[in-house]
C-alpha atoms as a PDB file:
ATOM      1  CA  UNK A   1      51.795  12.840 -18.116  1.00  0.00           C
ATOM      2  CA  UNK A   2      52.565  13.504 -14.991  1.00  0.00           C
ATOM      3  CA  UNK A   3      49.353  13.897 -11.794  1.00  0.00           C
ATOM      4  CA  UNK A   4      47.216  11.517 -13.794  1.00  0.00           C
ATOM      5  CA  UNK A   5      45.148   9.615 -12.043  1.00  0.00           C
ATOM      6  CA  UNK A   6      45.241   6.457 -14.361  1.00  0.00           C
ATOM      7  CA  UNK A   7      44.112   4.204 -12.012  1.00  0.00           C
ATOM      8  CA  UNK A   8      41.247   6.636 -10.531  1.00  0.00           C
ATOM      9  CA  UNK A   9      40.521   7.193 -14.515  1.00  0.00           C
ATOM     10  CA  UNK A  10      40.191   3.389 -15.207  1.00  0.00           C
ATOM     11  CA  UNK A  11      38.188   2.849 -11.901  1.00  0.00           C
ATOM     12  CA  UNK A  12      35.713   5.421 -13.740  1.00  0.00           C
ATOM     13  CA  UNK A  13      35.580   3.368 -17.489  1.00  0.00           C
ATOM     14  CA  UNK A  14      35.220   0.297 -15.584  1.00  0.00           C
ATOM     15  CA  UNK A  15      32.250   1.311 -13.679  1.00  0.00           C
ATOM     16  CA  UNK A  16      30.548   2.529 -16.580  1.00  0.00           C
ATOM     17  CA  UNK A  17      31.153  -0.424 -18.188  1.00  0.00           C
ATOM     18  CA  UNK A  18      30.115  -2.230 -15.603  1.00  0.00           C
ATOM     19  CA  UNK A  19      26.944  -0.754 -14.739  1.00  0.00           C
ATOM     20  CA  UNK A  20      26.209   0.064 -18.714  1.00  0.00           C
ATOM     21  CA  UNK A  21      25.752   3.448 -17.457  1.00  0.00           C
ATOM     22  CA  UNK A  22      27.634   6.053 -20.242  1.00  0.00           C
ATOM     23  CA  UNK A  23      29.795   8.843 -18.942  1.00  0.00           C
ATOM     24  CA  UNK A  24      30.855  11.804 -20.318  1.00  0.00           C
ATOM     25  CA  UNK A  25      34.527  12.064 -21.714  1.00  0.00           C
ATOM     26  CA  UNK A  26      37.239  12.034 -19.482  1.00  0.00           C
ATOM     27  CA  UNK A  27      40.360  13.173 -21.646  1.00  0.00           C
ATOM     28  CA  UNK A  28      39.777  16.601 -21.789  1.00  0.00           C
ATOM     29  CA  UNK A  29      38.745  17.104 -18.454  1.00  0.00           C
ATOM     30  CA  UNK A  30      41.738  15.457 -16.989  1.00  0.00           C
ATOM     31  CA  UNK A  31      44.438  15.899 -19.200  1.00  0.00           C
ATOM     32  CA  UNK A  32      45.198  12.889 -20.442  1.00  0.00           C
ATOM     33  CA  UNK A  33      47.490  12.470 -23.849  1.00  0.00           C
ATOM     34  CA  UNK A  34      48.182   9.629 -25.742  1.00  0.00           C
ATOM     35  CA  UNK A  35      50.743   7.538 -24.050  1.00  0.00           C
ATOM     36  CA  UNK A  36      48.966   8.000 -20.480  1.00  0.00           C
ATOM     37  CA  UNK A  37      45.919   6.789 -22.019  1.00  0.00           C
ATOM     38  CA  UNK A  38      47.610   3.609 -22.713  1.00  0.00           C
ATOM     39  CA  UNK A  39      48.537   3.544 -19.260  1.00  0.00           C
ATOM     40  CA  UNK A  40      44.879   3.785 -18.278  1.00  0.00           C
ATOM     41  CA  UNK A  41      44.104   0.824 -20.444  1.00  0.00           C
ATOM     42  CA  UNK A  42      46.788  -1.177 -18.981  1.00  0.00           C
ATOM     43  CA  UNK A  43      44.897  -0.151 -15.667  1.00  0.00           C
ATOM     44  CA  UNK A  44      41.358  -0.934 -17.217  1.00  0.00           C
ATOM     45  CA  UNK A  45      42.542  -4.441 -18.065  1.00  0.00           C
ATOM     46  CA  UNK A  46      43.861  -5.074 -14.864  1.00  0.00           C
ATOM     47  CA  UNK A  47      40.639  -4.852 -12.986  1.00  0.00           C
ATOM     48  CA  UNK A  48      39.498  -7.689 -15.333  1.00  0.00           C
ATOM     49  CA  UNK A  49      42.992  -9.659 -14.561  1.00  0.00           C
ATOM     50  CA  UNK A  50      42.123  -9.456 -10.893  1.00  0.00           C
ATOM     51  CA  UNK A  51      38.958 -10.593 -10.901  1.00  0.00           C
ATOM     52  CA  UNK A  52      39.583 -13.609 -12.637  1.00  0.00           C
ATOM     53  CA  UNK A  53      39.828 -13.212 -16.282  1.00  0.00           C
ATOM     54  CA  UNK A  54      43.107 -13.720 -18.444  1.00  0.00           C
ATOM     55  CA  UNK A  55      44.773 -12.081 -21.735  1.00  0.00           C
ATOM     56  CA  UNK A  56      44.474 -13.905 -24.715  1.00  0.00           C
ATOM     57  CA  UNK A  57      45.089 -11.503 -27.445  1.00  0.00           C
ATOM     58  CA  UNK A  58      44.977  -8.112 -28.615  1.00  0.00           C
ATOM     59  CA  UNK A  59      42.651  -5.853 -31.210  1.00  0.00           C
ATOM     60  CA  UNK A  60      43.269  -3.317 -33.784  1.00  0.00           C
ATOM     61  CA  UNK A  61      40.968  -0.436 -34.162  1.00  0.00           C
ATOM     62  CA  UNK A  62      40.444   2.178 -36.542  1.00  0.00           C
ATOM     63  CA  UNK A  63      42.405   0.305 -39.128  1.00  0.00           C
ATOM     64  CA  UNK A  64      39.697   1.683 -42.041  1.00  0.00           C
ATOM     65  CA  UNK A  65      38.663   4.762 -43.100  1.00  0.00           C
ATOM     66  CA  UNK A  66      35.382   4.088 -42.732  1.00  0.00           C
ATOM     67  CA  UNK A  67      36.171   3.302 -39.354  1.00  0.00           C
ATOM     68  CA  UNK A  68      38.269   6.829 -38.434  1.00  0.00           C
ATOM     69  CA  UNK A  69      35.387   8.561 -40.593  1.00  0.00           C
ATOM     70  CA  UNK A  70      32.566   7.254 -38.124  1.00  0.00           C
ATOM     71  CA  UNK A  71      34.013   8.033 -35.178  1.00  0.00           C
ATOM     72  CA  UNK A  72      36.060  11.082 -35.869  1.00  0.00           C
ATOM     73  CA  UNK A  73      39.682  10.252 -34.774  1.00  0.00           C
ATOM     74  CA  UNK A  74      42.546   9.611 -37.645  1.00  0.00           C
ATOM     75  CA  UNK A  75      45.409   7.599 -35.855  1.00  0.00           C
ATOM     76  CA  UNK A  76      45.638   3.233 -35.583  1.00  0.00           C
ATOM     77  CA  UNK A  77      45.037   2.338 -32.173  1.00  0.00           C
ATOM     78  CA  UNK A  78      45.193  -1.362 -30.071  1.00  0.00           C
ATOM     79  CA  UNK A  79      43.757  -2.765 -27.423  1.00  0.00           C
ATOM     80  CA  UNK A  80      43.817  -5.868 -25.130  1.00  0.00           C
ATOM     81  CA  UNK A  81      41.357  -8.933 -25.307  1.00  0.00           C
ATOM     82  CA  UNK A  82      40.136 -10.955 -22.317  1.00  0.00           C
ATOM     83  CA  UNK A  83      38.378 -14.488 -22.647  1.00  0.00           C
ATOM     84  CA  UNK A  84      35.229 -13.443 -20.832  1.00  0.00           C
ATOM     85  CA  UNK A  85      34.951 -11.126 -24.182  1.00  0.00           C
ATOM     86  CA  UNK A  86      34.973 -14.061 -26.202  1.00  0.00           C
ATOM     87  CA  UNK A  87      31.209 -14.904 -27.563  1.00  0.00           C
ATOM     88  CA  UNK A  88      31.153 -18.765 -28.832  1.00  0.00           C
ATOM     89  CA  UNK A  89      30.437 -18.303 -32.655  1.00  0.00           C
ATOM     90  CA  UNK A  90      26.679 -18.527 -33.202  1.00  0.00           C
ATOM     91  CA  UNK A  91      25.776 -17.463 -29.412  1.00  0.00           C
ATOM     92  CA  UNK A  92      23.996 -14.924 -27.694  1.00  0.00           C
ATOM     93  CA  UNK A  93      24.787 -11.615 -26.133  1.00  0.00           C
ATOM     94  CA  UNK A  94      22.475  -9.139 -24.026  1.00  0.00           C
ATOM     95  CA  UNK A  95      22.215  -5.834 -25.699  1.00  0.00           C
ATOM     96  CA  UNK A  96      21.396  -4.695 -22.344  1.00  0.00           C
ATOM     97  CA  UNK A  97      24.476  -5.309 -20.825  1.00  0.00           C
ATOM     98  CA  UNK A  98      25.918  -2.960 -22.968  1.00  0.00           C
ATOM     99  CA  UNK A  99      25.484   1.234 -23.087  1.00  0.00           C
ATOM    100  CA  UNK A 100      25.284   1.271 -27.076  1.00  0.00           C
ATOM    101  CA  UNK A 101      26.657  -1.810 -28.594  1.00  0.00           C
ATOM    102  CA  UNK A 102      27.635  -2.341 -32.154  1.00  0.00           C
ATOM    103  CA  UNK A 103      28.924  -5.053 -34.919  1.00  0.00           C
ATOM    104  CA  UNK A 104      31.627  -5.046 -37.307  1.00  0.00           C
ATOM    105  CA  UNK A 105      33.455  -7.841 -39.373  1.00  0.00           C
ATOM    106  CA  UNK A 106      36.938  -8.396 -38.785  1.00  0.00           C
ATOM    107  CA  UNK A 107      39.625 -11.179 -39.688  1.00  0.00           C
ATOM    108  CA  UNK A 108      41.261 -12.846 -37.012  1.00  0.00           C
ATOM    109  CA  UNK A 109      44.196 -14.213 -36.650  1.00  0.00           C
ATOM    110  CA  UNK A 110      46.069 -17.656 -34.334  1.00  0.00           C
ATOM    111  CA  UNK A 111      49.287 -16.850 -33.498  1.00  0.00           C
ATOM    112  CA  UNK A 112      51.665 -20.088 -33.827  1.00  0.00           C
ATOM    113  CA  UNK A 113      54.907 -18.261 -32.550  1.00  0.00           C
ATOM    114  CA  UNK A 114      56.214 -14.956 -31.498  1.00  0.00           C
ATOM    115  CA  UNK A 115      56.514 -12.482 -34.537  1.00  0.00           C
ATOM    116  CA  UNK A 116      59.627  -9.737 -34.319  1.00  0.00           C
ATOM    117  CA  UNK A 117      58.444  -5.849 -34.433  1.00  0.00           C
ATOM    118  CA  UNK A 118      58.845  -5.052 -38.405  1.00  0.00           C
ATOM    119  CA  UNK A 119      58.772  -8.889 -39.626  1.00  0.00           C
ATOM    120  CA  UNK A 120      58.224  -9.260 -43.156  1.00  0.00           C
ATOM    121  CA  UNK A 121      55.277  -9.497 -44.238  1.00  0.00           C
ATOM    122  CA  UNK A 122      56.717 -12.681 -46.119  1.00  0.00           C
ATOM    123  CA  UNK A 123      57.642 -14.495 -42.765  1.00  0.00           C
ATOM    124  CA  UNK A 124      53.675 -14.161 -41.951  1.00  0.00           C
ATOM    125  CA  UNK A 125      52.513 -17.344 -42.620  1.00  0.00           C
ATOM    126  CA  UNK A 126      55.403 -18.892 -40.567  1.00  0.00           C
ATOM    127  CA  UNK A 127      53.952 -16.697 -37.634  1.00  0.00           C
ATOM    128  CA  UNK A 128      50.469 -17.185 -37.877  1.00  0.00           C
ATOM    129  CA  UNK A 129      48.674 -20.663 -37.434  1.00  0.00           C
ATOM    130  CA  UNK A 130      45.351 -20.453 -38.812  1.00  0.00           C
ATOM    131  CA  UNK A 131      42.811 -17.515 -39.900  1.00  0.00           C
ATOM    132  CA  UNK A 132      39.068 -17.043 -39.691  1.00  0.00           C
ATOM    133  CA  UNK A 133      36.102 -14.697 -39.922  1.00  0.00           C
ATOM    134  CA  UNK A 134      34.786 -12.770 -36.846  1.00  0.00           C
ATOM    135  CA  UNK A 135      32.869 -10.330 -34.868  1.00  0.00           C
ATOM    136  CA  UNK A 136      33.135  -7.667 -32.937  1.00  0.00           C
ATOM    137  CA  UNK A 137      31.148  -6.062 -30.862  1.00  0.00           C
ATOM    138  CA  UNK A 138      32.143  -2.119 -29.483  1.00  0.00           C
ATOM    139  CA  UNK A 139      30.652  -0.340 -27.051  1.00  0.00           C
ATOM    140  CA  UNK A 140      32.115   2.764 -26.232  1.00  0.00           C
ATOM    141  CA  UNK A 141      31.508   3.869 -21.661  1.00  0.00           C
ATOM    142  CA  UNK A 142      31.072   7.537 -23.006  1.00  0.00           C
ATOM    143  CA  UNK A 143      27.702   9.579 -24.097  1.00  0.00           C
ATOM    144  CA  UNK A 144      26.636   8.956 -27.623  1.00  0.00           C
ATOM    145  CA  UNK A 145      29.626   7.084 -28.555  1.00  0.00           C
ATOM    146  CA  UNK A 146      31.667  10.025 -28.990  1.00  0.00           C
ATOM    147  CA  UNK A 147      35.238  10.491 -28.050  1.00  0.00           C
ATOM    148  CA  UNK A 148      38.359  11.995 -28.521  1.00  0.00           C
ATOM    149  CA  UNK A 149      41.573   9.379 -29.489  1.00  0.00           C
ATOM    150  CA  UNK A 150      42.994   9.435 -25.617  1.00  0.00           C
ATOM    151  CA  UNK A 151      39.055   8.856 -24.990  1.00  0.00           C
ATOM    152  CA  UNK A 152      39.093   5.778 -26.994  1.00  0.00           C
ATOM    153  CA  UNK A 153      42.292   4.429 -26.074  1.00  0.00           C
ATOM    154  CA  UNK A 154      41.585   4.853 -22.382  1.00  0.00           C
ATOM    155  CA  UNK A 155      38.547   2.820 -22.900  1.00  0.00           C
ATOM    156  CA  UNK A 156      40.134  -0.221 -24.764  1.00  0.00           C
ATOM    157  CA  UNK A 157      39.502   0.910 -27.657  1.00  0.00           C
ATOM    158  CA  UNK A 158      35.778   0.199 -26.974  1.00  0.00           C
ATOM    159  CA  UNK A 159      36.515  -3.622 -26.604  1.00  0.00           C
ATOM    160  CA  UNK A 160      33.456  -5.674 -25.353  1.00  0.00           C
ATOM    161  CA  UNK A 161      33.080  -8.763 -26.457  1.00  0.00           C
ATOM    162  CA  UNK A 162      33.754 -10.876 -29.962  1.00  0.00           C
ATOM    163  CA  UNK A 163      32.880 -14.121 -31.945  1.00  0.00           C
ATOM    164  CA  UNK A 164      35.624 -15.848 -34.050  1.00  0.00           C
ATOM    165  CA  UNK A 165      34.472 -18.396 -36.663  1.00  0.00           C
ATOM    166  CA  UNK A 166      36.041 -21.649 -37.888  1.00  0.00           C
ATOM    167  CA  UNK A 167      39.452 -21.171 -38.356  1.00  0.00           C
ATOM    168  CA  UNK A 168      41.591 -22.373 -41.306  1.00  0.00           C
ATOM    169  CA  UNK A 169      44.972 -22.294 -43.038  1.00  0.00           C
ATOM    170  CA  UNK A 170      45.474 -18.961 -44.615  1.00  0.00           C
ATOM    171  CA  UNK A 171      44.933 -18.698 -47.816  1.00  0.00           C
ATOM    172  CA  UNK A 172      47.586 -16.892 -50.312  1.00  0.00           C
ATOM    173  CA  UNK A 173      46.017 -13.803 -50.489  1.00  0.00           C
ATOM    174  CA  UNK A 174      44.721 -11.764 -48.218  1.00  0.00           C
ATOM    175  CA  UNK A 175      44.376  -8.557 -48.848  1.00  0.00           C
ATOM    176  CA  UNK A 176      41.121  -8.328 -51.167  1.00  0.00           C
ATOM    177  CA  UNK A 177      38.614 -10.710 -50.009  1.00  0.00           C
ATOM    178  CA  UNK A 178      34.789  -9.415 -50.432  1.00  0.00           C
ATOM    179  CA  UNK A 179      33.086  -8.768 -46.736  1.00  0.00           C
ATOM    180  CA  UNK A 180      29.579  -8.778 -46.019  1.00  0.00           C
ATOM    181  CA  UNK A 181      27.619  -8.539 -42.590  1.00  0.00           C
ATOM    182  CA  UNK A 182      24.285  -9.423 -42.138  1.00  0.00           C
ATOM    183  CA  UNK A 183      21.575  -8.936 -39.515  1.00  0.00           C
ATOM    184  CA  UNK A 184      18.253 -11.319 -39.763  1.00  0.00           C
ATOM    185  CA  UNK A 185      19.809 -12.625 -43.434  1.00  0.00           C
ATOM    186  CA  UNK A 186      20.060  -8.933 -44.756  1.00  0.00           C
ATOM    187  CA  UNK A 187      23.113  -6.958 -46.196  1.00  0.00           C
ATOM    188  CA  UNK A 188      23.507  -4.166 -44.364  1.00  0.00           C
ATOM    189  CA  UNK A 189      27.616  -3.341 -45.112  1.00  0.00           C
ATOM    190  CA  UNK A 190      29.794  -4.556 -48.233  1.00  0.00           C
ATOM    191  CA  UNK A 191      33.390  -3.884 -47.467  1.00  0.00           C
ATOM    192  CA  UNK A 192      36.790  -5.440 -48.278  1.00  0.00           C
ATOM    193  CA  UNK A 193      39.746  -7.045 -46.599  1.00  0.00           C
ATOM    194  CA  UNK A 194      41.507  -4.360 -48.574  1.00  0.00           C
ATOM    195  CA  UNK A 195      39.763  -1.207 -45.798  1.00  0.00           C
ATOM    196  CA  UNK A 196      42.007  -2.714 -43.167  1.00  0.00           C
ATOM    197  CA  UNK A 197      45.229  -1.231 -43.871  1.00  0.00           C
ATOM    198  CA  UNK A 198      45.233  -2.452 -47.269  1.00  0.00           C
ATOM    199  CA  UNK A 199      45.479  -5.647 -46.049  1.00  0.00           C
ATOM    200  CA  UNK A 200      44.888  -7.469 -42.905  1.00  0.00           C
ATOM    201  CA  UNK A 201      48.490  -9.010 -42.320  1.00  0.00           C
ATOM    202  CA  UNK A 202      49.881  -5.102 -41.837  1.00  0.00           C
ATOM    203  CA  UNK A 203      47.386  -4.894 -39.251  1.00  0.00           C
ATOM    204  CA  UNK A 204      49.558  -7.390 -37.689  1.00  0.00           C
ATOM    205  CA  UNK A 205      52.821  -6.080 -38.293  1.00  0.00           C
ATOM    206  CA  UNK A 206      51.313  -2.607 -36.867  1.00  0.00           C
ATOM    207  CA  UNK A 207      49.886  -3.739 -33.952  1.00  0.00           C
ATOM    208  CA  UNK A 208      53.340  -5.687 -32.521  1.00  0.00           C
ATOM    209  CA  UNK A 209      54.907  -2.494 -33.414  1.00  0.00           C
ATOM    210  CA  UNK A 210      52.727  -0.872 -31.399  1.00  0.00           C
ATOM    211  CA  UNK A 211      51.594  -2.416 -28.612  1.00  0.00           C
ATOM    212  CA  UNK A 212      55.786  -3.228 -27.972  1.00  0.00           C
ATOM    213  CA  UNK A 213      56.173   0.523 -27.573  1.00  0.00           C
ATOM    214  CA  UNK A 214      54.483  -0.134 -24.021  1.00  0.00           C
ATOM    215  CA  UNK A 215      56.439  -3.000 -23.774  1.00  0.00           C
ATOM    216  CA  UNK A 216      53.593  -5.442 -24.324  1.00  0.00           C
ATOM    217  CA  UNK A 217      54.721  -8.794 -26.540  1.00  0.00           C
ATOM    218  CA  UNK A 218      52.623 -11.404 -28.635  1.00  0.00           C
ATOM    219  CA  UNK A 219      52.191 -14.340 -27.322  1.00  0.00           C
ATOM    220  CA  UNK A 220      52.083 -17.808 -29.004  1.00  0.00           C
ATOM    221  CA  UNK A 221      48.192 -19.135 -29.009  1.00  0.00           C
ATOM    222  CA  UNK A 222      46.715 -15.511 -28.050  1.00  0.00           C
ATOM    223  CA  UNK A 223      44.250 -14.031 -31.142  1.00  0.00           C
ATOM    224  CA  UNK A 224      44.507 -11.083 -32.983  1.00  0.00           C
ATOM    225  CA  UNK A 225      41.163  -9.094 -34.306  1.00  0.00           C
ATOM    226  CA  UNK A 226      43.060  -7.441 -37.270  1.00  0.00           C
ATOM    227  CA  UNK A 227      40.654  -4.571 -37.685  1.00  0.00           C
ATOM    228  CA  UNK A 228      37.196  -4.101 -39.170  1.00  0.00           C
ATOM    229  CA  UNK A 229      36.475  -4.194 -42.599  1.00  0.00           C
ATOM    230  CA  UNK A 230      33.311  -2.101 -42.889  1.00  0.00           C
ATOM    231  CA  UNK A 231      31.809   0.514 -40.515  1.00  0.00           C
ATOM    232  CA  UNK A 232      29.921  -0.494 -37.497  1.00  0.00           C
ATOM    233  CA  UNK A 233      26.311  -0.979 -37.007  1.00  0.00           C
ATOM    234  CA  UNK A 234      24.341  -0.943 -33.869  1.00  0.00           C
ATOM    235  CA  UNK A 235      22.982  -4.083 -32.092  1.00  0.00           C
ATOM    236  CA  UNK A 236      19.417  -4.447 -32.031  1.00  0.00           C
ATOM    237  CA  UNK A 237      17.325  -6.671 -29.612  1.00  0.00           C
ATOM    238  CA  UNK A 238      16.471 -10.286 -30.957  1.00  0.00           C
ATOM    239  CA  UNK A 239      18.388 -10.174 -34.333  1.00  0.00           C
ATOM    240  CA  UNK A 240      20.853 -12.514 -36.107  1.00  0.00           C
ATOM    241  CA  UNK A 241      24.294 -10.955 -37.281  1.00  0.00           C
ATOM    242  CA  UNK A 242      26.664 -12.950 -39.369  1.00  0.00           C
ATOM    243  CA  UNK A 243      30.208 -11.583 -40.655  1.00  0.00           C
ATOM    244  CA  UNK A 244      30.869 -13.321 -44.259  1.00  0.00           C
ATOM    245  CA  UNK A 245      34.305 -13.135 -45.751  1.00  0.00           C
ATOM    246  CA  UNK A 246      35.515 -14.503 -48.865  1.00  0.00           C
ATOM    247  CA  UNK A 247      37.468 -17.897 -48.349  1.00  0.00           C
ATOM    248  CA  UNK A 248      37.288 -17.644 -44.867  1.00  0.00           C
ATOM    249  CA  UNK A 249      33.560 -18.372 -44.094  1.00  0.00           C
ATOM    250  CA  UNK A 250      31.359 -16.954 -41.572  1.00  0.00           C
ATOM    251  CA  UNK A 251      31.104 -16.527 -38.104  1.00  0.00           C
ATOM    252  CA  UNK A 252      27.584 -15.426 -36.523  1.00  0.00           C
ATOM    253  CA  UNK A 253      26.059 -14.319 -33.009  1.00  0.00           C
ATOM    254  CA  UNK A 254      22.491 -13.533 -31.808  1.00  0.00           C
ATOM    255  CA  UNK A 255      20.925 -10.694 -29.772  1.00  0.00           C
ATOM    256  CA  UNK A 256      18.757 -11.613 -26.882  1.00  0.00           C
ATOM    257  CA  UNK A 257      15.218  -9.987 -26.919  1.00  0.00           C
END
């Protein structure tokens, strides 16, 4: 779209981010469409790059419809991961570093070699090296977490940080493993491996699909957060969240007080 300010736009997001300070939402307001809000994430990310921090995988988002139902937007989205996003599993993270941060489980994947756009889904175990439970935490830069889909793209997809647990071979099946999360030992979302596109390993296939329409490639040894498997819930001061999935394990994370 052409007198965008993508640069200006992500200098904005990155503030906000910075300073946890929420801002209102910028699509409207300066015309931004789909495709140039992937150009402001690519711009977003890039402040990170030059500070010091490096790529080492990319997210899905609103892969449920639990997901698209909370937040009001209907389309599969990506974004980019960092490794200062990366929580070790069972650490701590500052709520208060964040504008409105909240927890979902996801399934995450180790990429052992390149996959092609529109592999088989029958190739994916050749592809992918190991599997595991995770976390993520979103925090969305704009007011009350509300956004329009160039909003949310612009902004990562809401990326902030995320936990990955053990990792291990993947199992045979996939694609309806029971999902709980838990904060201080209580069941507080039941979902399936089955909410993220029916199953997590089309996540996959979607997200080289789309993330190689902006010309952005896989690489061997980067993650993949395949998409979360229940709706999100917010992060409270002082409390203990763990993401259970069938076969895989868990992977947990605690909230300073």
């Amino acid at each position: 779209m052409i007198g965008v300010d993508t640069v200006g736009v992500a200098a904005k997001l990155g503030t906000a981010a910075d300073t946890a300070t929420a801002i209102p939402q910028l699509a409207a307001e300066v015309g931004l469409d789909v495709p140039t809000a992937y150009g402001v994430q690519a711009a977003l990310v890039q402040r990170r790059l030059d500070r010091g921090e490096r790529l080492v995988g990319l997210k899905m988002g609103l892969t449920s419809k639990a997901k698209m139902a909370q937040v009001g937007v209907d389309e599969v989205i990506w974004g980019r991961l960092t490794d200062a996003m990366r929580v070790p599993d069972g650490g701590a993270v500052d709520p208060a570093a964040y504008i409105h941060p909240r927890v979902e489980p996801e399934v995450a994947f180790l990429l052992d070699r390149l996959p092609e756009p529109g592999e088989p889904v029958g190739d994916f175990a050749s592809a992918v090296r190991a599997v595991a439970p995770a976390i993520e935490l979103i925090d969305s830069r704009y007011a009350d977490f509300r956004f329009s889909l160039p909003d949310v793209i612009a902004d990562n997809t809401s990326a902030a940080a995320f936990v990955i647990g053990p990792w291990s071979p993947v199992p045979t099946g996939l694609d309806n493993l029971g999902v709980l999360l838990e904060v201080d030992g209580r069941v507080v979302q039941v979902g399936s491996t089955a909410a993220i596109l029916g199953d997590p390993r089309r996540a996959l296939d979607e997200g080289i699909r789309l993330a190689g329409r902006h010309g952005v490639r896989l690489q061997s040894g980067w993650v993949f957060l395949a998409g979360a498997a229940t709706a999100a819930v917010p992060l409270r001061p002082g409390v203990h969240v763990r993401a259970v999935v069938e076969k895989l394990g868990a992977a947990s994370l605690r909230a300073s007080s």
